[in-house]
Protein backbone atom coordinates (compact mmCIF):
# COMPACT_ATOMS: atom_id res chain seq x y z
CA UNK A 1 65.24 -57.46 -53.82
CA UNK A 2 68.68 -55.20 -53.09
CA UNK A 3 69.67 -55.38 -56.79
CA UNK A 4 66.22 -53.55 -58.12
CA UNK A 5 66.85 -49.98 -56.24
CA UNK A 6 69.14 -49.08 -58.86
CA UNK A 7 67.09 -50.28 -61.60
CA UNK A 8 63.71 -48.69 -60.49
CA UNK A 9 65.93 -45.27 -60.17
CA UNK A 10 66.72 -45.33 -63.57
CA UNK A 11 63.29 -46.75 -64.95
CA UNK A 12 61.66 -43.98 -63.28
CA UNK A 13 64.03 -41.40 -64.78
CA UNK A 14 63.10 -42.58 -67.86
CA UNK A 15 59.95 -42.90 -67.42
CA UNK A 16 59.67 -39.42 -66.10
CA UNK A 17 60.60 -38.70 -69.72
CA UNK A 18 57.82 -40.64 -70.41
CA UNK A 19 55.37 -38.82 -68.22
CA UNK A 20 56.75 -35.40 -69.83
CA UNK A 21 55.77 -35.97 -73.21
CA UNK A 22 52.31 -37.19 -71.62
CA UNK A 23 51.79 -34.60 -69.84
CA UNK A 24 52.54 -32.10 -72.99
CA UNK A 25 50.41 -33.47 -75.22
CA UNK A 26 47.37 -33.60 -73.01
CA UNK A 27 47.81 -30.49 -71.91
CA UNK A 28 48.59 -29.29 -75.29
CA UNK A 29 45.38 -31.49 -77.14
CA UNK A 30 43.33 -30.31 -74.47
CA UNK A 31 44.25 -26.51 -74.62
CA UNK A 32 43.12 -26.83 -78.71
CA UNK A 33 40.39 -29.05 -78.09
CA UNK A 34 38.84 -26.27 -75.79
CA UNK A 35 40.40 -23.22 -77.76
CA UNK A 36 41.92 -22.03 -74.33
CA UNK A 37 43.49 -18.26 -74.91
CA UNK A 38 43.62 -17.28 -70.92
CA UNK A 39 46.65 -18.42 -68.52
CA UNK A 40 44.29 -19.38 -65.98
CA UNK A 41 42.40 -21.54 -68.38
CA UNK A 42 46.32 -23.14 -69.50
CA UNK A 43 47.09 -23.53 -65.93
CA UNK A 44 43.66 -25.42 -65.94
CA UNK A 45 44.42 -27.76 -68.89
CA UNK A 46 47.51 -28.40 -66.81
CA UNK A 47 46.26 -29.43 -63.31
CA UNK A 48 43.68 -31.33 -65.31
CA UNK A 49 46.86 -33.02 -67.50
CA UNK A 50 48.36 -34.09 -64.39
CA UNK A 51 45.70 -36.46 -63.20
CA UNK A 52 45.85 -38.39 -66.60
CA UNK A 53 50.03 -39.29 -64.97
CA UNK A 54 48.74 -42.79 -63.12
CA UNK A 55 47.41 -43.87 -66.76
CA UNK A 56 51.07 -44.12 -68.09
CA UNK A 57 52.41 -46.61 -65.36
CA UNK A 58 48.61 -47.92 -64.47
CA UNK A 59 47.70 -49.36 -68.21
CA UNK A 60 51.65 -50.28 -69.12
CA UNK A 61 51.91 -53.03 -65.56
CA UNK A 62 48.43 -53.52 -66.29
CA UNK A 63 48.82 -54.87 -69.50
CA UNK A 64 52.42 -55.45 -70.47
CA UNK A 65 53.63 -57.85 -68.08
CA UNK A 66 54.17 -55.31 -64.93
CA UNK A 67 56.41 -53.05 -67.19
CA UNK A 68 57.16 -49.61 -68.73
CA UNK A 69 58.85 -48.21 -70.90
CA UNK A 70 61.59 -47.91 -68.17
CA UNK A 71 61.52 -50.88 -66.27
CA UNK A 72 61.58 -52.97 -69.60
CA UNK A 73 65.01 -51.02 -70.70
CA UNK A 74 66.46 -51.87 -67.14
CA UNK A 75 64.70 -55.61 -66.89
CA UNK A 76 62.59 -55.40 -63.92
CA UNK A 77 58.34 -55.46 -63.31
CA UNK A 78 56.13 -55.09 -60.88
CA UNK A 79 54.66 -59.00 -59.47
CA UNK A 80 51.82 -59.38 -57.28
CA UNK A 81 53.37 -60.16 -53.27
CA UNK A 82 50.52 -63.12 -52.73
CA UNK A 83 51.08 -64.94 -55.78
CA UNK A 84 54.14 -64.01 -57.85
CA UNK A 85 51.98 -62.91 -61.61
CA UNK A 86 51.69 -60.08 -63.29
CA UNK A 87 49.31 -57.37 -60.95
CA UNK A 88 45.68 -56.80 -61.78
CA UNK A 89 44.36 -53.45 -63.10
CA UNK A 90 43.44 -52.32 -59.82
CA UNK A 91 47.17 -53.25 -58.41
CA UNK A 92 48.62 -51.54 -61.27
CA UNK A 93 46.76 -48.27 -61.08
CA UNK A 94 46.73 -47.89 -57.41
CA UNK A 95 50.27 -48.17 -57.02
CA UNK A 96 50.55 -45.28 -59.99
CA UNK A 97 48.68 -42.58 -58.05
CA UNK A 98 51.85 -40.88 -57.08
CA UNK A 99 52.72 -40.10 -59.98
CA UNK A 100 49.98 -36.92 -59.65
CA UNK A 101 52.74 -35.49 -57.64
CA UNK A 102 55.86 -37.10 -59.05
CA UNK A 103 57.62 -34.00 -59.88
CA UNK A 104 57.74 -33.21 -55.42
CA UNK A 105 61.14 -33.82 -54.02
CA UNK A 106 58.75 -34.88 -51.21
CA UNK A 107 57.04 -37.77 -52.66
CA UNK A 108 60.41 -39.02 -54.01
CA UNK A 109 61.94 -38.87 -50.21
CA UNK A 110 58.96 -40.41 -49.18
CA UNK A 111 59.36 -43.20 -51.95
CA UNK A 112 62.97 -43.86 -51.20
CA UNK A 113 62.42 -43.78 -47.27
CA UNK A 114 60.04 -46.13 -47.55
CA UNK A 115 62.01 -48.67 -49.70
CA UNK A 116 64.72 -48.33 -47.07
CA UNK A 117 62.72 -49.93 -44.65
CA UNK A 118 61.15 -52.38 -46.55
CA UNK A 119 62.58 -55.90 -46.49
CA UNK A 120 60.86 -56.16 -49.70
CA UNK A 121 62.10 -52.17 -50.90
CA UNK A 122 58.48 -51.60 -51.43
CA UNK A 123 57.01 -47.83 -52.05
CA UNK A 124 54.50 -46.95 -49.66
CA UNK A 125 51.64 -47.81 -52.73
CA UNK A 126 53.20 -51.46 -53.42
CA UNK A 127 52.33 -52.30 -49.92
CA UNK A 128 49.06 -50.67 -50.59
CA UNK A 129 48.48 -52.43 -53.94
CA UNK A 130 50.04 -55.91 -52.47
CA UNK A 131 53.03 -55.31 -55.56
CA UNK A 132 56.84 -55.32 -55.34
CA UNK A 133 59.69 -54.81 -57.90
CA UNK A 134 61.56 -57.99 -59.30
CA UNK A 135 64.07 -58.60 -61.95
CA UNK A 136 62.20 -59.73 -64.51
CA UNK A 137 61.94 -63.41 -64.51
CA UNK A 138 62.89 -63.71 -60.76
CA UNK A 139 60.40 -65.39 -57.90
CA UNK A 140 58.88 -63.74 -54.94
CA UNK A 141 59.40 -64.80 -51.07
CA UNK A 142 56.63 -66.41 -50.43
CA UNK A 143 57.46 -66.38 -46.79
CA UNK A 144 57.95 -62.40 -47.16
CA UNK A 145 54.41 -62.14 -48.78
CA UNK A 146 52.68 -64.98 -45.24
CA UNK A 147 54.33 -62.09 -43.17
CA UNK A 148 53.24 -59.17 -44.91
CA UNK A 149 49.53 -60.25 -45.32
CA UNK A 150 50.05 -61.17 -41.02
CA UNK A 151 50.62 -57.46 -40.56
CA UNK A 152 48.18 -56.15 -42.85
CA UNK A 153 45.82 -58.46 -40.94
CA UNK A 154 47.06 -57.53 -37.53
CA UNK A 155 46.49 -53.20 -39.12
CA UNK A 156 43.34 -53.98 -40.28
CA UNK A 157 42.22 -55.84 -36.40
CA UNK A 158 44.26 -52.65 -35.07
CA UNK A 159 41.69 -50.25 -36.96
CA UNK A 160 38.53 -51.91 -36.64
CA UNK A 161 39.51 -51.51 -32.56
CA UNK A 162 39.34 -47.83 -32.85
């Protein structure tokens, strides 16, 4: 799991490239499509641009074997923890919400802090989503993934207590 910090730093560099041109053109089609002439109405095209972000990374995993753009070039993709395959939709876009604030130094400390402590270098929304990062091709730990569903059990008893 060590080996894939590297990798997902450049994937997501070039997938912010990605994200760019994405969020360009949508804000761009949707400033014609709406004849927008006002800088508050561009700065609205633009916040509503953002929220479209999640779609790159949520319909590429989704449907082309866990990958983007970027973690293709650098040979890694996204598995589901329980049972090794590529995630579901719902996996797949979950774990993409971030990506409404990508451009935060915040959410990237945040990303990398919580890889650090994760046996599994998991972002805070793979452990959400029940995802991780592999080379592409490897196996999960399937004793990692027993564990991990133990303590989302044991947060779940934890809440329902309050």
């Amino acid at each position: 799991m060590t080996g894939v910090v590297g990798r997902r730093i450049i994937a997501q560099t070039i997938d912010t490239v990605f994200l760019l041109i994405q969020l360009l053109a949508i804000t761009l089609g949707l400033t014609l499509l709406f004849r927008v002439e006002t800088d508050a109405g561009f700065q609205g095209m633009f916040t509503l641009s953002l929220l479209t972000l999640p779609l790159y990374g949520g319909v590429l995993e989704w449907l082309w074997n866990g990958q983007t753009v970027g973690k293709r070039l650098t040979g890694i993709q996204i598995v589901d923890v329980d049972y090794g395959t590529e995630p579901a939709a719902y996996q797949a876009f979950i774990r993409n919400i971030p990506a409404v604030v990508w451009f935060s130094w915040i959410t990237a400390a945040v990303a990398l802090a919580a890889m650090a402590m994760s046996d599994r270098r998991q972002r805070v929304f793979d452990w959400v989503a029940g995802t991780c990062v592999i080379r592409f091709g490897s196996t999960v730990n399937r004793q990692q993934s027993e564990d991990q569903n133990e303590f989302r059990s044991e947060q779940l008893d934890n809440l329902n207590n309050i």
